[in-house]
Protein backbone atom coordinates (compact mmCIF):
# COMPACT_ATOMS: atom_id res chain seq x y z
CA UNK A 1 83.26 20.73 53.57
CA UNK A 2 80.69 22.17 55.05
CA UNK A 3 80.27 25.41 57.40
CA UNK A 4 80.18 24.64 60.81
CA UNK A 5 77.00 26.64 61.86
CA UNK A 6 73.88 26.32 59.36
CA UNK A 7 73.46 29.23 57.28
CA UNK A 8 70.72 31.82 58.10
CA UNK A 9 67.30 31.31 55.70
CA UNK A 10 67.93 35.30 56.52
CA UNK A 11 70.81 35.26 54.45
CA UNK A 12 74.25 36.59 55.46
CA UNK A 13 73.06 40.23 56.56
CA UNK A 14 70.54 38.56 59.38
CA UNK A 15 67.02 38.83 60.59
CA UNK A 16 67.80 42.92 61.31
CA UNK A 17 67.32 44.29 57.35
CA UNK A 18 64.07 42.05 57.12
CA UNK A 19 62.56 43.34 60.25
CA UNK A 20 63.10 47.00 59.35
CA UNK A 21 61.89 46.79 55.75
CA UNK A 22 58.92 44.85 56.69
CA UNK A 23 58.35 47.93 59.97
CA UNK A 24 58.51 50.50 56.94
CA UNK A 25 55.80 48.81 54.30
CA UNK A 26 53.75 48.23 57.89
CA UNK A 27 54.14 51.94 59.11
CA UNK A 28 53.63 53.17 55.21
CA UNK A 29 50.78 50.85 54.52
CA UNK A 30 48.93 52.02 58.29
CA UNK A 31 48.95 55.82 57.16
CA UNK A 32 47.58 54.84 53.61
CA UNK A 33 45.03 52.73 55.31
CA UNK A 34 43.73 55.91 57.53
CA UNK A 35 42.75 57.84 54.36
CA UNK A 36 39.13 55.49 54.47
CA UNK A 37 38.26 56.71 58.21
CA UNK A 38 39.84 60.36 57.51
CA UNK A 39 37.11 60.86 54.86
CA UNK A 40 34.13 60.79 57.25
CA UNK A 41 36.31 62.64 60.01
CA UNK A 42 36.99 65.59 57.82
CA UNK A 43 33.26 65.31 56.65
CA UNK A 44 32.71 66.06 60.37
CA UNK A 45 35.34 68.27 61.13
CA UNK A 46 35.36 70.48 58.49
CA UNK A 47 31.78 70.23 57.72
CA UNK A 48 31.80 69.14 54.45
CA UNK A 49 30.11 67.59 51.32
CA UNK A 50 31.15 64.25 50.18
CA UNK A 51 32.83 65.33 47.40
CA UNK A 52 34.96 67.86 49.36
CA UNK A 53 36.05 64.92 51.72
CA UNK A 54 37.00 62.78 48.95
CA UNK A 55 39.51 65.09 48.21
CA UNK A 56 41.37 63.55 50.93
CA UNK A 57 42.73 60.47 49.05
CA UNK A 58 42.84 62.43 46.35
CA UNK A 59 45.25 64.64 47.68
CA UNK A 60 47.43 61.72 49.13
CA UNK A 61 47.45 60.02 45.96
CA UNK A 62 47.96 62.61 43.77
CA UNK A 63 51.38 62.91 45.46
CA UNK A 64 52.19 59.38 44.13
CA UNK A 65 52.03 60.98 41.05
CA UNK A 66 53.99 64.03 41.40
CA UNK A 67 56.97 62.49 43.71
CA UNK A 68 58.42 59.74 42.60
CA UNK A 69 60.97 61.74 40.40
CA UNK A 70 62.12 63.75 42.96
CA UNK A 71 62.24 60.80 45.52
CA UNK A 72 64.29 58.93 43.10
CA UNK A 73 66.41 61.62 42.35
CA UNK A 74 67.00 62.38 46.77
CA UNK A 75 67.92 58.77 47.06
CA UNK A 76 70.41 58.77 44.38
CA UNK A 77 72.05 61.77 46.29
CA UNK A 78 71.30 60.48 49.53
CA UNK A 79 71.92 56.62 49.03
CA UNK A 80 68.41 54.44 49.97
CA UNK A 81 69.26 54.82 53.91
CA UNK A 82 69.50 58.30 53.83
CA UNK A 83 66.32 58.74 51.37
CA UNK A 84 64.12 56.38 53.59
CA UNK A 85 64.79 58.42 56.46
CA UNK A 86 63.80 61.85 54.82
CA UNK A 87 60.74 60.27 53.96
CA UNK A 88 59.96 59.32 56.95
CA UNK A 89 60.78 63.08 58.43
CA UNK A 90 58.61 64.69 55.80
CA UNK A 91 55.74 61.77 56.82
CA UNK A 92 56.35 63.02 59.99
CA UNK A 93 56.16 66.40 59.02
CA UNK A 94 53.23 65.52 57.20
CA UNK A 95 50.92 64.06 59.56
CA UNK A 96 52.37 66.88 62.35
CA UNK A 97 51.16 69.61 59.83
CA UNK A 98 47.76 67.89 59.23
CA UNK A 99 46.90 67.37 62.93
CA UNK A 100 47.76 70.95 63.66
CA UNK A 101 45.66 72.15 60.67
CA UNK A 102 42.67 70.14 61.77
CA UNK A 103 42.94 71.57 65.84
CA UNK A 104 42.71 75.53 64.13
CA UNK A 105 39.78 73.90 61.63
CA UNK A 106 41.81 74.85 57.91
CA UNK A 107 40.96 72.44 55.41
CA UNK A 108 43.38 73.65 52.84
CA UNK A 109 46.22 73.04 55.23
CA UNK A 110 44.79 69.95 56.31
CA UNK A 111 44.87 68.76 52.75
CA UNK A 112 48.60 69.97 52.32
CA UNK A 113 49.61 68.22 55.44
CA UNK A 114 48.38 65.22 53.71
CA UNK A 115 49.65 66.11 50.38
């Protein structure tokens, strides 16, 4: 006997989980992709060589590195929900800090921001 409504190719939670994870790898994958323009706009901000600029991927990569220990360890605590939403604060955060460390012209803190 079959169901009387055909099943979702969603599955049984719906469309809604799909559309939000697919929003986060989008929003995640846009701020990675700026790191290729940032370069020459620090170069011209900051006033830089190209080897100083570079440290701006760098710096965001090198936090792939160092975080995903803690970030596993926050989402065990915090469930996946909660741990995707403090990431997204502390990207937040992250870009907030950079933006304001660009407008006063600190590189360092531009770097952190990004970090």
């Amino acid at each position: 006997m079959s169901a009387p409504y055909p099943e979702s190719p969603a599955g049984t939670y719906g469309w809604r989980p799909i559309v939000i994870i697919a929003s986060l790898f989008f929003i995640i994958g846009f701020v990675t992709w700026l790191n290729g323009p940032l370069i020459t706009f620090v170069q011209v901000a900051f006033d830089l060589s190209t080897v100083s600029a570079f440290l701006v991927p760098m710096c965001f990569y090198f936090s792939y590195l160092l975080f995903p220990v803690p970030a596993t360890m926050l989402a065990q605590r915090t469930g996946l929900r909660g741990g995707l939403v403090i990431a997204l604060v502390i990207l937040s955060a992250g870009i907030a800090i950079f933006g304001e460390c660009v407008s006063v012209r600190w590189y360092p803190g531009a770097l952190g921001g990004l970090f």
